[in-house]
N, C-alpha and C. Protein backbone atom coordinates (compact mmCIF):
# COMPACT_ATOMS: atom_id res chain seq x y z
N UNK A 1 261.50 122.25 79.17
CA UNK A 1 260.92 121.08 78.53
C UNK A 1 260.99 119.92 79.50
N UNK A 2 260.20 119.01 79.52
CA UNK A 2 259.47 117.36 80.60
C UNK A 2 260.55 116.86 80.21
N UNK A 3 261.19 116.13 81.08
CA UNK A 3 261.79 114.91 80.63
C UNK A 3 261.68 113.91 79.84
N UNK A 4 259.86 114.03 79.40
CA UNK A 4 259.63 112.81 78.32
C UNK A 4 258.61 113.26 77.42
N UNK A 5 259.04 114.58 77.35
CA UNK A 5 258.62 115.60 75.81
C UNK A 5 258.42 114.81 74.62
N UNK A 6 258.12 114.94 73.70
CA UNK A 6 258.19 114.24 72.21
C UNK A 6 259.69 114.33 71.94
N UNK A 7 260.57 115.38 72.07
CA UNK A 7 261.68 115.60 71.79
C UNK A 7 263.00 114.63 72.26
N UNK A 8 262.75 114.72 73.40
CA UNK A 8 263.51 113.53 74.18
C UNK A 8 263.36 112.19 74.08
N UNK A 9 262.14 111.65 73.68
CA UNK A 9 262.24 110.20 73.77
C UNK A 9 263.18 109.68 72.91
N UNK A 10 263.48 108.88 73.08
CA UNK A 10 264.20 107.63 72.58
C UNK A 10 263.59 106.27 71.73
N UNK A 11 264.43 105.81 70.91
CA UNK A 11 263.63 105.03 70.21
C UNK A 11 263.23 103.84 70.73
N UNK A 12 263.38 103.74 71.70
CA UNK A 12 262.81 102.48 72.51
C UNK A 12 261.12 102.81 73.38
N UNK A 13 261.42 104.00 73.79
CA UNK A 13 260.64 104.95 74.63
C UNK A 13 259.07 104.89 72.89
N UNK A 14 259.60 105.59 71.65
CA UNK A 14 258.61 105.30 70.67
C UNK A 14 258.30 103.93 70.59
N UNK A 15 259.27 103.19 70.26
CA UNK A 15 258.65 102.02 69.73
C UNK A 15 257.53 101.12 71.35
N UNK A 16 258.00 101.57 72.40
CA UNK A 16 257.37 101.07 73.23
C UNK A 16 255.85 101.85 73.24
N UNK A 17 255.60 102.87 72.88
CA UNK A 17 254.20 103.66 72.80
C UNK A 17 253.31 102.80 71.64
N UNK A 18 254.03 102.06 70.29
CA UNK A 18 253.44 101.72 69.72
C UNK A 18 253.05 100.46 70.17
N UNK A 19 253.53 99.93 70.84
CA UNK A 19 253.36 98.50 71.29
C UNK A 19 252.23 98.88 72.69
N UNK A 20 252.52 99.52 73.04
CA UNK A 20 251.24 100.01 73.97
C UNK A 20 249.51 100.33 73.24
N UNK A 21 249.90 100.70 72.23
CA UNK A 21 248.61 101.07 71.45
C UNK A 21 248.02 99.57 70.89
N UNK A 22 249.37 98.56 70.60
CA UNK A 22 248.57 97.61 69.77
C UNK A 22 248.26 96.95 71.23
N UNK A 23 248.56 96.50 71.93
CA UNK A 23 248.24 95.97 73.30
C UNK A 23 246.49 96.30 73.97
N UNK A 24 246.30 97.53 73.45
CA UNK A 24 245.27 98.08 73.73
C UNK A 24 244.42 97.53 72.85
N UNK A 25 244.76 97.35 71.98
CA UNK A 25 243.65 97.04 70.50
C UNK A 25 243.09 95.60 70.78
N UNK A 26 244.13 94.75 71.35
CA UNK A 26 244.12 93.16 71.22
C UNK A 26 242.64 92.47 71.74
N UNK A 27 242.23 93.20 73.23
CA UNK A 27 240.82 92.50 73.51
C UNK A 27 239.65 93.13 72.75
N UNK A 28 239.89 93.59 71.92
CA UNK A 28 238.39 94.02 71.01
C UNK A 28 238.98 93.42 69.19
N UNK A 29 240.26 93.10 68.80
CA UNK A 29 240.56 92.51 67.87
C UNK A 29 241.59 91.54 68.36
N UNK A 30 241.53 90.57 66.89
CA UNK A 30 242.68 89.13 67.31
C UNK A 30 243.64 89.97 67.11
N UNK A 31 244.66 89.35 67.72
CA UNK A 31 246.25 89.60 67.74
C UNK A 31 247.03 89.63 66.68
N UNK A 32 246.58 88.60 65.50
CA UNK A 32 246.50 88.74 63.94
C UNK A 32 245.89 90.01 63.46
N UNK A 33 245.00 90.41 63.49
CA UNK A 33 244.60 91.47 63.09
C UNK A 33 245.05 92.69 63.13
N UNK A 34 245.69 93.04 64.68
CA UNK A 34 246.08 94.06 65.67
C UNK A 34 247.91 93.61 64.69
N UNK A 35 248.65 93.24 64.24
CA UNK A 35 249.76 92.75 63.45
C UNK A 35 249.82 93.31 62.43
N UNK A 36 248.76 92.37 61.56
CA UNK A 36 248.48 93.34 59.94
C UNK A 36 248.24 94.39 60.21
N UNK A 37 247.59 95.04 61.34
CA UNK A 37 247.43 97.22 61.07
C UNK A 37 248.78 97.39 61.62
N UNK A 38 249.80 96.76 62.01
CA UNK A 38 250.93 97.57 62.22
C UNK A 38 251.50 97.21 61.30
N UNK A 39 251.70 96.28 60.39
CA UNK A 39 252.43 95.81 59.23
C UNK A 39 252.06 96.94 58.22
N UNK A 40 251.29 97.29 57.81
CA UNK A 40 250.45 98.16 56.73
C UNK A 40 250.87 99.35 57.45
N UNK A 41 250.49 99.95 58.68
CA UNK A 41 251.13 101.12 59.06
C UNK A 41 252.71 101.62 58.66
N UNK A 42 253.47 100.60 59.57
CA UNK A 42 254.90 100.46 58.75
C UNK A 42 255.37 100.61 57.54
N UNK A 43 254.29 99.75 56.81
CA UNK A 43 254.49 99.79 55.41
C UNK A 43 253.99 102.03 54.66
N UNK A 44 253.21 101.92 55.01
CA UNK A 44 252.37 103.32 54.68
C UNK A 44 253.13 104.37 55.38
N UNK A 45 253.73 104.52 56.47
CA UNK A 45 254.97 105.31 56.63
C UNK A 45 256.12 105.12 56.39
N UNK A 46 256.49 104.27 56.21
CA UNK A 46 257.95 104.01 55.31
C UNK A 46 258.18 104.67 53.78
N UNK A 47 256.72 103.99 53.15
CA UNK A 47 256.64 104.61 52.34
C UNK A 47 256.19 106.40 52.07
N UNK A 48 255.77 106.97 53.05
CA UNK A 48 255.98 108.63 53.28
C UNK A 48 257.16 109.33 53.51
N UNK A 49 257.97 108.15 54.18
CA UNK A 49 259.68 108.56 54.64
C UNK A 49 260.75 108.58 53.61
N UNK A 50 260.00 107.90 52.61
CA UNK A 50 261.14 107.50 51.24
C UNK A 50 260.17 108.91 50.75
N UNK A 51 259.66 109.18 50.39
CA UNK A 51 259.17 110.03 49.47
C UNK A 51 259.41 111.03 49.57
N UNK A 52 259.46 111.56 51.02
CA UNK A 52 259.56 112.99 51.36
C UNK A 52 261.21 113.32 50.64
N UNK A 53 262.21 112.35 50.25
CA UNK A 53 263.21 112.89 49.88
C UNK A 53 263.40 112.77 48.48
N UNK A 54 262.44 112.92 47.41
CA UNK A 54 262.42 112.70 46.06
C UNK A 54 261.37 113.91 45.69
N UNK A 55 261.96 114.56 44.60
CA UNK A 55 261.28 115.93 43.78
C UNK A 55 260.04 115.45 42.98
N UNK A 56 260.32 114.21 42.76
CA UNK A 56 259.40 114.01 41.62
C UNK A 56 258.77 112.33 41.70
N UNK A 57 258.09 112.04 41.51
CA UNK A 57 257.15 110.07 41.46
C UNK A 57 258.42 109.65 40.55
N UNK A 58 258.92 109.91 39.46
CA UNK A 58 259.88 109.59 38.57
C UNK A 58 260.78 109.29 39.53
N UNK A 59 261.46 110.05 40.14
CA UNK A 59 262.75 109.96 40.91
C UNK A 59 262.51 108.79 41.85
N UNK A 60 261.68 108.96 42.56
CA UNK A 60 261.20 108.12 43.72
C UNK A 60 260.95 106.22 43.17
N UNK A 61 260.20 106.52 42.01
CA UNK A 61 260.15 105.37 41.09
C UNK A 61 261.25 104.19 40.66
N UNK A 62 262.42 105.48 40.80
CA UNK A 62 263.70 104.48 39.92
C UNK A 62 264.24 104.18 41.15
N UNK A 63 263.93 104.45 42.47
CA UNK A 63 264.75 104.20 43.64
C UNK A 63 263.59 103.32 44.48
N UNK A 64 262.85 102.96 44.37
CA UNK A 64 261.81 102.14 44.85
C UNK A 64 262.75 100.62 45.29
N UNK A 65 263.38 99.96 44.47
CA UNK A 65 263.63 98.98 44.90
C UNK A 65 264.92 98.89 45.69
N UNK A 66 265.66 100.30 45.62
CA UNK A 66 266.73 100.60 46.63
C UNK A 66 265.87 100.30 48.06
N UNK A 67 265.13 101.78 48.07
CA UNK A 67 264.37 101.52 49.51
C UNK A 67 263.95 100.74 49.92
N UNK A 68 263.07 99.60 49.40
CA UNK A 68 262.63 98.41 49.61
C UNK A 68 263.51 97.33 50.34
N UNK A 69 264.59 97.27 49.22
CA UNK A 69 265.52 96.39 49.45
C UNK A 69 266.29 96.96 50.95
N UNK A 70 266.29 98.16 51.55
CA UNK A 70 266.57 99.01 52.81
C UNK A 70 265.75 98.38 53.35
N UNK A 71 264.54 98.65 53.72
CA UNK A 71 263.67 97.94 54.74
C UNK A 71 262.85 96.68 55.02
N UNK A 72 263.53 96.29 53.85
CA UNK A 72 263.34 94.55 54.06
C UNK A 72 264.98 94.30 55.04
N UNK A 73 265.53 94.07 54.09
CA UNK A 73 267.19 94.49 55.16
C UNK A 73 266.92 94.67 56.60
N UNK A 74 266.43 95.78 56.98
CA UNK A 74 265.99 96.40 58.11
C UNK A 74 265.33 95.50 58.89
N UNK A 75 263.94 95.45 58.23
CA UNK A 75 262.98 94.33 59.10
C UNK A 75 263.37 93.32 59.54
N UNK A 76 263.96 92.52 58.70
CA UNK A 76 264.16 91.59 58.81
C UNK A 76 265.31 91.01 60.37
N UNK A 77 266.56 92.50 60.28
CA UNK A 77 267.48 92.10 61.25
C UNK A 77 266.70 92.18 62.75
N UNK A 78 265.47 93.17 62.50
CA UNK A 78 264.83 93.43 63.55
C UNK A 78 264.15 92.30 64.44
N UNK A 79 263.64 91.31 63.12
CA UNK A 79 262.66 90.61 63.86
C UNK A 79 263.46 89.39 64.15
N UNK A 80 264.54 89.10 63.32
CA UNK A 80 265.65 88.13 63.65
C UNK A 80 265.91 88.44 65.25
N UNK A 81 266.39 89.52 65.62
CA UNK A 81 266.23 90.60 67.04
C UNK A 81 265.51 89.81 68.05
N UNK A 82 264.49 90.26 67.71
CA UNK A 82 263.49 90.27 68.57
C UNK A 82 262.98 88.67 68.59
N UNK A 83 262.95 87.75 67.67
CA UNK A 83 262.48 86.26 68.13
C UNK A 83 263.46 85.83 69.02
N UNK A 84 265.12 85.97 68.53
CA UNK A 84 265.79 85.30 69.43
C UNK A 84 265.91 85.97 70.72
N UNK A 85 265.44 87.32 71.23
CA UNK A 85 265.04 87.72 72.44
C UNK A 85 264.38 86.72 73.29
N UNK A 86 262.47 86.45 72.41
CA UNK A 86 261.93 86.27 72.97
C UNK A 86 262.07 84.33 73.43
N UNK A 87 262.89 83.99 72.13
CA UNK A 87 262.98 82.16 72.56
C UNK A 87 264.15 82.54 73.84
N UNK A 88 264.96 83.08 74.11
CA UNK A 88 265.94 83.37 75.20
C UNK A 88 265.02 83.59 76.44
N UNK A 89 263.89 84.16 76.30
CA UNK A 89 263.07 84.42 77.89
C UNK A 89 261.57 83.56 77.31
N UNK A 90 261.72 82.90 76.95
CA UNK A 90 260.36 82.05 76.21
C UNK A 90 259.07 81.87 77.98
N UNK A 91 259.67 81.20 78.74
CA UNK A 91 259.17 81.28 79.52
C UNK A 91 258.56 82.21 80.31
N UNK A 92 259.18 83.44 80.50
CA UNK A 92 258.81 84.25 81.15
C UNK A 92 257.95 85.16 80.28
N UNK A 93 258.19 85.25 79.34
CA UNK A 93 257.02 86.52 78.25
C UNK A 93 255.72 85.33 77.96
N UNK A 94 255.82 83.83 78.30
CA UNK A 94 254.52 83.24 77.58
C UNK A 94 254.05 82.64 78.74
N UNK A 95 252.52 83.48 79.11
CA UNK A 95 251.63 83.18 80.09
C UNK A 95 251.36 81.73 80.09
N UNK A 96 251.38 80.60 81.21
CA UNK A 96 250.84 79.78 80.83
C UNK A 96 249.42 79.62 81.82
């Protein structure tokens, strides 16, 4: 197996492929736009990831606001993350 198989990557290695794809998108859509399809993506697999572990819509139903309340949690520490990254190198990530 490649050194950078599907198997091997890392979650930096994924999350950097997705950021490559929206990067790609940006000169034929706004940057707003190219945002909301990853917001809704996120959202639309998250919600496949909670599901796959429930027998039944019932089950999944009464735990809806568990999971939710998980990936809001989640998001949130992420992007907390990632702004104070980017005000720390503000200069250098913003073309002037």
């Amino acid at each position: 197996m490649s050194e950078d198989s599907t198997a091997t990557k890392t979650f930096q290695q994924r999350a950097d492929e997705f950021i490559a794809v929206a990067n790609q998108q940006v000169p034929t859509s706004s940057v707003d736009d190219v945002n909301t399809s990853i917001l809704f993506a996120a959202a639309r697999f998250n919600a496949f990831s909670v599901a796959r572990s429930f027998e039944t819509a019932e089950n999944m139903q009464a735990e809806k606001q568990e999971a939710m309340k998980f990936f809001i949690q989640r998001y949130t520490e992420m992007l907390e993350q990632n702004m104070d990254e980017y005000i720390s190198r503000f200069e250098s990530y913003s073309p002037k």
